[in-house]
Protein backbone atom coordinates (compact mmCIF):
# COMPACT_ATOMS: atom_id res chain seq x y z
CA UNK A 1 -44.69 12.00 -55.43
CA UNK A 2 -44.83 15.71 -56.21
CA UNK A 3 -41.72 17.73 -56.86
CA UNK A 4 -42.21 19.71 -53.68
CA UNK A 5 -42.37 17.00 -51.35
CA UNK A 6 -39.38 15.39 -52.99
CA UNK A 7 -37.52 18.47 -52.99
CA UNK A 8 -38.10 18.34 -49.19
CA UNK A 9 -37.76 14.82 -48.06
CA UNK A 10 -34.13 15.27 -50.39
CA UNK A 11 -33.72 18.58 -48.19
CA UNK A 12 -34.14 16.23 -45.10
CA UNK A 13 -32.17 13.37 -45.98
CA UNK A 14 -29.23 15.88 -46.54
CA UNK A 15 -29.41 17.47 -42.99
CA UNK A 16 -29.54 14.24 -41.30
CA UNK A 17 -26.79 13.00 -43.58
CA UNK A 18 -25.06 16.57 -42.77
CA UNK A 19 -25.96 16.04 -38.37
CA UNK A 20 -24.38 12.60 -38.89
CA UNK A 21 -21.38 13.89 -40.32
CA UNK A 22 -20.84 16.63 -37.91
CA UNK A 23 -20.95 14.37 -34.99
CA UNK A 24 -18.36 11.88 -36.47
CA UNK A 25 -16.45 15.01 -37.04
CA UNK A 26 -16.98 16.33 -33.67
CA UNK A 27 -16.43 12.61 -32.02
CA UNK A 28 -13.31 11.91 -33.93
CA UNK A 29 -12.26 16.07 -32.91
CA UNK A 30 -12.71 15.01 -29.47
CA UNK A 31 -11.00 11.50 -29.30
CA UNK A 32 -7.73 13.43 -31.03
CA UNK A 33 -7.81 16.27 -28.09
CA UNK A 34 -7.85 13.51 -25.87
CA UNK A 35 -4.99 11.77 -27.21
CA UNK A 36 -3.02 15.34 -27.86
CA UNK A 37 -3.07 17.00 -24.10
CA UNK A 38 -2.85 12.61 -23.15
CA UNK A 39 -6.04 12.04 -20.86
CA UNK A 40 -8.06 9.02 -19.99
CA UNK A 41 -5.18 6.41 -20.79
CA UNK A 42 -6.14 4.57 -17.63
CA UNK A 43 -4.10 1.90 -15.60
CA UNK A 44 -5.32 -1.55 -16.50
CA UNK A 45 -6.26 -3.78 -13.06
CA UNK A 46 -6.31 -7.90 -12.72
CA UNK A 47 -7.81 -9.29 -9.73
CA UNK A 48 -5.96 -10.80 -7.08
CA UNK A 49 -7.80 -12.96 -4.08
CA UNK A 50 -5.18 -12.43 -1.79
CA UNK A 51 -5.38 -8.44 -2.03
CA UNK A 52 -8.00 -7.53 -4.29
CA UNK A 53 -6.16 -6.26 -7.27
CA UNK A 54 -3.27 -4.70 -8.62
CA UNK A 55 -2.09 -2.70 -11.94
CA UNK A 56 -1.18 -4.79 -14.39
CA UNK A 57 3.12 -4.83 -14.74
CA UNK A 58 4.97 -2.52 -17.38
CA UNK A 59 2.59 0.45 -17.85
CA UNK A 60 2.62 3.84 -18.64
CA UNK A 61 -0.91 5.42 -18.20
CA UNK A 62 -1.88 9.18 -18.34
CA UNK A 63 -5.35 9.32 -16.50
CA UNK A 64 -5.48 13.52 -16.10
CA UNK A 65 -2.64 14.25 -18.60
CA UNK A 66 0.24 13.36 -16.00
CA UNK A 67 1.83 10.41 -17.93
CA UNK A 68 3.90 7.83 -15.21
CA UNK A 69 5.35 4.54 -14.83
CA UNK A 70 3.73 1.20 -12.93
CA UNK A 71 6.84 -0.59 -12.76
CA UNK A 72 7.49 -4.51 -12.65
CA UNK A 73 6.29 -5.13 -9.45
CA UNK A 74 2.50 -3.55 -10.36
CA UNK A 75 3.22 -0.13 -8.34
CA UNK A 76 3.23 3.57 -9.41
CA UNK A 77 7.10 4.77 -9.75
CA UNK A 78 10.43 3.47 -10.69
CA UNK A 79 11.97 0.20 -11.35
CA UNK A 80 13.69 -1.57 -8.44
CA UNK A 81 15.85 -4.33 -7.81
CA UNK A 82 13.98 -7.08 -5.69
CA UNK A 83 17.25 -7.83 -3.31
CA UNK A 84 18.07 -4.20 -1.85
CA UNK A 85 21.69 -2.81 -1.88
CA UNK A 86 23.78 -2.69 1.37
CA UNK A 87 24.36 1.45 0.75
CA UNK A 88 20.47 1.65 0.05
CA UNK A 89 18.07 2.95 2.55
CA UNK A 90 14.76 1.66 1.61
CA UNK A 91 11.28 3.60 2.21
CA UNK A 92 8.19 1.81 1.77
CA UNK A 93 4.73 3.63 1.49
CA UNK A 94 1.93 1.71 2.27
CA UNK A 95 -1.42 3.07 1.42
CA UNK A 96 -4.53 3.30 -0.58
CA UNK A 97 -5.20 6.15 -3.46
CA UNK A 98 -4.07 9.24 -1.20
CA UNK A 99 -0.61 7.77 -1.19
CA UNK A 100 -0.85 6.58 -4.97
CA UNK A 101 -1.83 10.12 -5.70
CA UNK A 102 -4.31 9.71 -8.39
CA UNK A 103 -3.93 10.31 -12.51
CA UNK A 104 -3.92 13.90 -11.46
CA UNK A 105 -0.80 14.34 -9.04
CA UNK A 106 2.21 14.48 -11.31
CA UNK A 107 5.46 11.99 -9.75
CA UNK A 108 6.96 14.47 -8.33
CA UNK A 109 4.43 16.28 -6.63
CA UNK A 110 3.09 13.01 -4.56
CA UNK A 111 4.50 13.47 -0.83
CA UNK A 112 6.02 9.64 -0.85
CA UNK A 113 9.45 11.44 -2.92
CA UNK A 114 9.16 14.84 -1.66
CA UNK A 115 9.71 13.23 1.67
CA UNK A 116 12.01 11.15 0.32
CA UNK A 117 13.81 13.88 -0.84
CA UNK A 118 14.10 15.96 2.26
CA UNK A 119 14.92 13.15 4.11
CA UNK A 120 18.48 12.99 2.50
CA UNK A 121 21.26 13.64 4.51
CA UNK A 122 19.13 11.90 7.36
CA UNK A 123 20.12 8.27 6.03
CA UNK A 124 22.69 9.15 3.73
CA UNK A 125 22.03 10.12 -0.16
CA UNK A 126 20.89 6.90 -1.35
CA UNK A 127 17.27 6.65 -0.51
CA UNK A 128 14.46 4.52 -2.65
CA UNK A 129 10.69 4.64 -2.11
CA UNK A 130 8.44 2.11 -3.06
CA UNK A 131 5.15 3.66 -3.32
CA UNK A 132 2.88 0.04 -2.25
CA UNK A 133 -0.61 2.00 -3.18
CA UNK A 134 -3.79 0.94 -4.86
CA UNK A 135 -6.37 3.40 -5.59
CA UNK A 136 -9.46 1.80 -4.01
CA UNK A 137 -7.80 -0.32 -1.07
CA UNK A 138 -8.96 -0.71 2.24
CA UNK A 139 -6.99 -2.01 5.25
CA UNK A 140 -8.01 -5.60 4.14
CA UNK A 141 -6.65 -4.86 0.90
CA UNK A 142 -3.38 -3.55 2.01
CA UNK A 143 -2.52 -6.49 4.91
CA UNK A 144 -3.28 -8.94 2.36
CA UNK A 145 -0.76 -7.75 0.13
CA UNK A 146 2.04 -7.42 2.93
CA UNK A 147 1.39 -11.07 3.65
CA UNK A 148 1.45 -12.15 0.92
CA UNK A 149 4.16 -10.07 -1.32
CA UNK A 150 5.78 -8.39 1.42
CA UNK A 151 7.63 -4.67 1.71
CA UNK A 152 10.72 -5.61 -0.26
CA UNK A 153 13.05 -5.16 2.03
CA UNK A 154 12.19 -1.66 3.00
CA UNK A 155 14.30 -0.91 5.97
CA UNK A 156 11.11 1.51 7.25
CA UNK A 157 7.64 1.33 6.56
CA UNK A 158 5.68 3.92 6.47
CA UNK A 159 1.77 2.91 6.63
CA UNK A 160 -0.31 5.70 5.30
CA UNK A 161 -4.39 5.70 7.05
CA UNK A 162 -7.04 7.46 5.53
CA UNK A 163 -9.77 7.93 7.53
CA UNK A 164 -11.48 6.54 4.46
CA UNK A 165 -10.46 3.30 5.22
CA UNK A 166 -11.54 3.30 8.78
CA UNK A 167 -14.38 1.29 7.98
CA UNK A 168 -13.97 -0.23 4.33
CA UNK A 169 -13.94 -3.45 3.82
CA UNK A 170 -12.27 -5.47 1.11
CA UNK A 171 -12.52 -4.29 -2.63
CA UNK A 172 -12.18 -5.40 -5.92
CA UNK A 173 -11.42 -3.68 -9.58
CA UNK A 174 -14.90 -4.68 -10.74
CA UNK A 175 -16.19 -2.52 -7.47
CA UNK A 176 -14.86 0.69 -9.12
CA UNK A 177 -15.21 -0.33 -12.86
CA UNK A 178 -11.78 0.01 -13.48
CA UNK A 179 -10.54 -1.79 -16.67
CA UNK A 180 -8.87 -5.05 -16.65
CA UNK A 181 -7.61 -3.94 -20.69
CA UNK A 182 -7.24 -0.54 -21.56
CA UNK A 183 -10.13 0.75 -24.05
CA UNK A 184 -9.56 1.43 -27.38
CA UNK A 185 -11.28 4.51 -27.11
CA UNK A 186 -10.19 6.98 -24.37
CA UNK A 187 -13.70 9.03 -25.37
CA UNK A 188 -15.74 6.29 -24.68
CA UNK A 189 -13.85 5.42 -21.46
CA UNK A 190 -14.07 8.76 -20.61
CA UNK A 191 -17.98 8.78 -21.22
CA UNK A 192 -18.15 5.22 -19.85
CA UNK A 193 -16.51 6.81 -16.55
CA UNK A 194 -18.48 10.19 -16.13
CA UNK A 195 -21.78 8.19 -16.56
CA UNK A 196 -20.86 5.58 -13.48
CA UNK A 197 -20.09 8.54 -11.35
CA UNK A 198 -23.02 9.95 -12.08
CA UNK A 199 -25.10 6.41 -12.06
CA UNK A 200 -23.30 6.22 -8.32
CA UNK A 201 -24.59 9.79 -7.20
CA UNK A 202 -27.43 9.80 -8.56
CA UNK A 203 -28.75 6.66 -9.11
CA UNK A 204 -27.42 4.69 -6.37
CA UNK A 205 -29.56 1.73 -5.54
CA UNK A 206 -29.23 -0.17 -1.97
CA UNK A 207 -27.33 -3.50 -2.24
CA UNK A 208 -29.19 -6.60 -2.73
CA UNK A 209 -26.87 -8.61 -0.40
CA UNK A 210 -25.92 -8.22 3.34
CA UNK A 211 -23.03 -6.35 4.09
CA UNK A 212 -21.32 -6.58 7.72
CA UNK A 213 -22.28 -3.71 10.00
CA UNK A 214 -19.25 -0.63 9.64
CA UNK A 215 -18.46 -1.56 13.58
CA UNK A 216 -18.07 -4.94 12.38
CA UNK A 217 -15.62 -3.96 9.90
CA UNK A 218 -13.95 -1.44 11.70
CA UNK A 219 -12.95 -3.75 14.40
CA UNK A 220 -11.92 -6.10 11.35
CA UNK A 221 -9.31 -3.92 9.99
CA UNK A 222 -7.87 -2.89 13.50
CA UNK A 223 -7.17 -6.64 13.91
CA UNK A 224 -5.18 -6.59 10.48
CA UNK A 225 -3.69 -3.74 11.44
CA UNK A 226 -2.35 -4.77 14.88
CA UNK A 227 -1.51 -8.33 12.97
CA UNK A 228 0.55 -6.55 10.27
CA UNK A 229 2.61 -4.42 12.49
CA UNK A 230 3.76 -7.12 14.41
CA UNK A 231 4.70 -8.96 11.77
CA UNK A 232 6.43 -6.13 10.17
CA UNK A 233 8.31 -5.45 13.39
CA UNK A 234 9.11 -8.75 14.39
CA UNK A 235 10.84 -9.26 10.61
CA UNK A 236 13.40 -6.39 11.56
CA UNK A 237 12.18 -2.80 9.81
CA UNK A 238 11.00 0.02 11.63
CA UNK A 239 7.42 1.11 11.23
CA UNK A 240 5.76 4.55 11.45
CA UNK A 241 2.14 5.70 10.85
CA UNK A 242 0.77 8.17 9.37
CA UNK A 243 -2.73 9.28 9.26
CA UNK A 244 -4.67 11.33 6.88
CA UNK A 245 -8.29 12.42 7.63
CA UNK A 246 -10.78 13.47 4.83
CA UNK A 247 -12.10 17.65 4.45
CA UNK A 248 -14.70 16.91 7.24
CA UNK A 249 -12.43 15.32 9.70
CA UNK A 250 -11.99 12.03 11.42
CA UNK A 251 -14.48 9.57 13.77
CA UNK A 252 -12.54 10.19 16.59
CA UNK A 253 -13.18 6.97 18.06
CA UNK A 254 -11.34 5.23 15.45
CA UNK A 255 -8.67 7.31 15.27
CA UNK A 256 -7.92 6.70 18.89
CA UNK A 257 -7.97 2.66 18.44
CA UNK A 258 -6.09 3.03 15.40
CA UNK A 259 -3.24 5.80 17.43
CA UNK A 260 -3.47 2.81 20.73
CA UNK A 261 -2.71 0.28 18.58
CA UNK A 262 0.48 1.82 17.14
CA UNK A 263 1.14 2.51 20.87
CA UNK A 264 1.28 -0.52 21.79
CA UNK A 265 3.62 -1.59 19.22
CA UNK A 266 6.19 1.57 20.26
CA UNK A 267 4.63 2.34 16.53
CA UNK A 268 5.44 6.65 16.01
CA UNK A 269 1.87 7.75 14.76
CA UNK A 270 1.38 10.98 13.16
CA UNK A 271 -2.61 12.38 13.07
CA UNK A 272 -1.85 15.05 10.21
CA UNK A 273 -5.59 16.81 10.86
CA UNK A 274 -4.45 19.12 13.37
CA UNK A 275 -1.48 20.21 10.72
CA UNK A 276 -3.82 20.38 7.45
CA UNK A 277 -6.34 22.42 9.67
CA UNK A 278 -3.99 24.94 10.27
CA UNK A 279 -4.28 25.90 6.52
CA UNK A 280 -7.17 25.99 4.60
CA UNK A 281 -8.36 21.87 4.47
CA UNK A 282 -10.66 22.75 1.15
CA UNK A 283 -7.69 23.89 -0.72
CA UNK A 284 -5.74 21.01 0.44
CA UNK A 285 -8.30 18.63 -1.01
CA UNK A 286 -9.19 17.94 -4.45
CA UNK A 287 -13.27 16.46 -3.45
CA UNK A 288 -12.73 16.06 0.34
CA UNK A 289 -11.06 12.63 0.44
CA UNK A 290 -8.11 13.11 -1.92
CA UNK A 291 -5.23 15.87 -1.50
CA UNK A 292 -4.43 18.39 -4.40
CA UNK A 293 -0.77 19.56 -5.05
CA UNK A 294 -0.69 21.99 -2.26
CA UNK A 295 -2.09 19.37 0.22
CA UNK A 296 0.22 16.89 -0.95
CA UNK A 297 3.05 19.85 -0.25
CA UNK A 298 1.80 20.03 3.24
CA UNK A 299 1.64 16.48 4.20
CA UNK A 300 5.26 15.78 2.90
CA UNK A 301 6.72 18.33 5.11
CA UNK A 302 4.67 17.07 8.02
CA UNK A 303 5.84 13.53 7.65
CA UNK A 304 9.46 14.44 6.72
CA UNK A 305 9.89 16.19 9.99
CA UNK A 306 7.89 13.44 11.63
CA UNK A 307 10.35 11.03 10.71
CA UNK A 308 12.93 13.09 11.47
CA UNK A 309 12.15 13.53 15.29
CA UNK A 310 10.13 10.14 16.00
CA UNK A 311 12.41 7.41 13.81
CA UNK A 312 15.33 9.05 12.89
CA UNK A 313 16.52 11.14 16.19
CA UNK A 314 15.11 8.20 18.41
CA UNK A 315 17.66 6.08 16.70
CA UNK A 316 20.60 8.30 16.07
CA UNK A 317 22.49 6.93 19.20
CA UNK A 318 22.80 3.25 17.88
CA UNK A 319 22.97 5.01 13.93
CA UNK A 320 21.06 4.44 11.02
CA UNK A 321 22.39 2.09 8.21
C-alpha cells in the first residue's frame, strides 16, 4: 500500500477511534448528571392479580429529581403502624397517579398532606394520611386493592376520581413498562422511557385482541364503585369523594352516575372542575391529565374546605374522635 493511502486510512482509524471516545465520554458525562441533580431512579413494580401491581416495599426513588419514600406497606409517604392509635385520626387517599403525584411533585407539595395539614385543629393535631395511589390504576385497580388489603383503619376515606379512570379498565406494570428491578443505568432507562412514549404517540398500533366496549367498562367500574362504598361504609369509616377532571373537562354523563352513586350512599362528592376552571386549568396541569404544583395548591384547598363543611361540620354535633 502506498504511503498516502496509509497515511489516510491511519488518519481514519484515529477519528473513529477519537468519535468512539467522545461518545463514551459524553455517555458516561451524561449518566453522572443524572445521578448528580438524582433523576430517573424509578420505583420498581411487582404484579399483583388481585390489584394489578404495587411498588415494591422499602424504596426511595427520585424519578424527576424529587427523592421520597414507598414505605412498608408499597405506598408513597411515611411509615405507619398497621393497628392505628386511639388519639390518631386516620386519612386515607384513595386514588390513581393524580393522588400519588408523580416523580415530579415533591412530598410536600401533593394535596393528600397539604390537606392534611389544614385540616388540623378540625380532628385534633394528630392526623396521618395514607396516600393508597398507584400511578396507572383504574377503578378496577383500586377496588381490588380495598378488598383485598383494606384502608388500614383510616377513620375517613377519601376516594380521589379522575375522569381518567371513567372508563379504564384494569392495568398492569407491564402495560406502562414500568420496571419490576430498577436499571442499572438511569441513561438507558431514561432513553428506554422517552423512546416508548414516543413508540406510543407515534407509532401506536391497534390491539390485536378484543377489548370490551368503554360503555362496557364504564358501567364496570360504577359497579365497583357502588360495591366498595358500601363496604367501606358498612365497616364503620366515613367516606367522601372527590373528583378531578382532566384540562379538557369531564363526560358529563359519567360524572353524573359517578356523583348519583355517592348520593345514594349519603357519600359528600366534590366535582373540583368548576373550582380549577375558575383559574387558569393549563397552568394547573402538567400535560392535561396530571396537576402541577399550583394545581395541586388549588385542589388541596378545595378539598380541605370540602371536608370541612360536608364531613366535618355535618358531624360536629355527635363530635369527631
Amino acid at each position: 500500500m502506498p504511503r498516502d493511502e496509509q497515511q489516510k486510512t491511519a488518519r481514519w482509524g484515529q477519528r473513529v477511534l477519537l468519535v468512539i471516545f467522545s461518545t463514551l465520554i459524553s455517555l458516561v458525562g451524561v449518566e453522572a448528571l443524572l445521578r448528580i441533580f438524582d433523576f430517573a431512579d424509578p420505583p420498581v413494580f411487582e404484579e399483583n392479580p388481585d390489584y394489578g401491581y404495587l411498588m415494591k416495599p422499602n424504596q426511595w426513588v427520585s424519578t424527576w429529581g424529587h427523592r421520597f419514600h414507598i414505605n412498608r406497606a408499597g405506598l408513597r409517604g411515611s411509615e405507619f403502624a398497621t393497628a392505628k392509635s386511639s388519639d390518631t385520626y386516620r386519612i386515607a387517599f384513595l386514588g390513581d397517579s393524580i393522588t400519588y403525584g408523580g416523580g415530579s411533585i415533591p412530598e410536600e407539595t401533593l394535596f393528600v398532606n397539604k390537606v392534611a395539614f389544614a385540616l388540623r385543629g378540625q380532628v385534633g393535631d394528630r392526623i396521618e394520611v395514607i396516600n393508597i395511589s398507584v400511578p396507572g390504576w383504574g377503578i378496577e385497580n383500586l377496588t381490588g386493592y380495598v378488598e383485598k388489603v383494606g384502608i388500614f383503619q383510616a377513620d375517613l376515606l377519601v376516594w380521589v376520581v379522575s375522569a381518567a379512570d371513567f372508563r379504564r379498565p384494569k392495568t398492569y406494570a407491564s402495560d406502562y413498562g414500568f420496571p419490576d428491578r430498577k436499571p442499572r443505568s438511569r441513561l438507558l432507562y431514561a432513553l428506554s422511557r422517552s423512546f416508548r412514549v414516543l413508540r406510543g404517540g407515534l407509532f401506536r398500533r391497534p390491539s390485536q385482541s378484543p377489548a370490551p366496549s368503554s360503555a362496557e367498562t364504564m358501567m364496570r367500574n360504577l359497579l365497583l364503585f357502588r360495591g366498595t362504598l358500601a363496604k367501606t361504609l358498612h365497616e364503620g369509616a366515613r367516606v367522601a369523594v372527590v373528583m378531578v377532571p382532566t384540562e379538557d373537562g369531564e363526560l358529563a354523563e359519567d360524572r353524573d352516575a359517578f356523583r348519583a352513586a355517592a348520593d345514594g350512599f349519603s357519600v359528600p362528592f366534590l366535582d373540583t372542575m368548576p373550582i380549577l376552571q375558575q383559574q387558569r386549568p393549563k397552568e394547573l396541569f402538567q400535560d392535561g391529565v396530571h396537576l402541577n404544583p399550583s394545581g395541586h395548591e388549588v385542589v388541596a384547598a378545595a378539598i380541605a374546605e370540602f371536608l370541612k363543611e360536608e364531613v366535618f361540620a355535618a358531624h360536629s354535633a355527635r363530635g369527631v374522635n
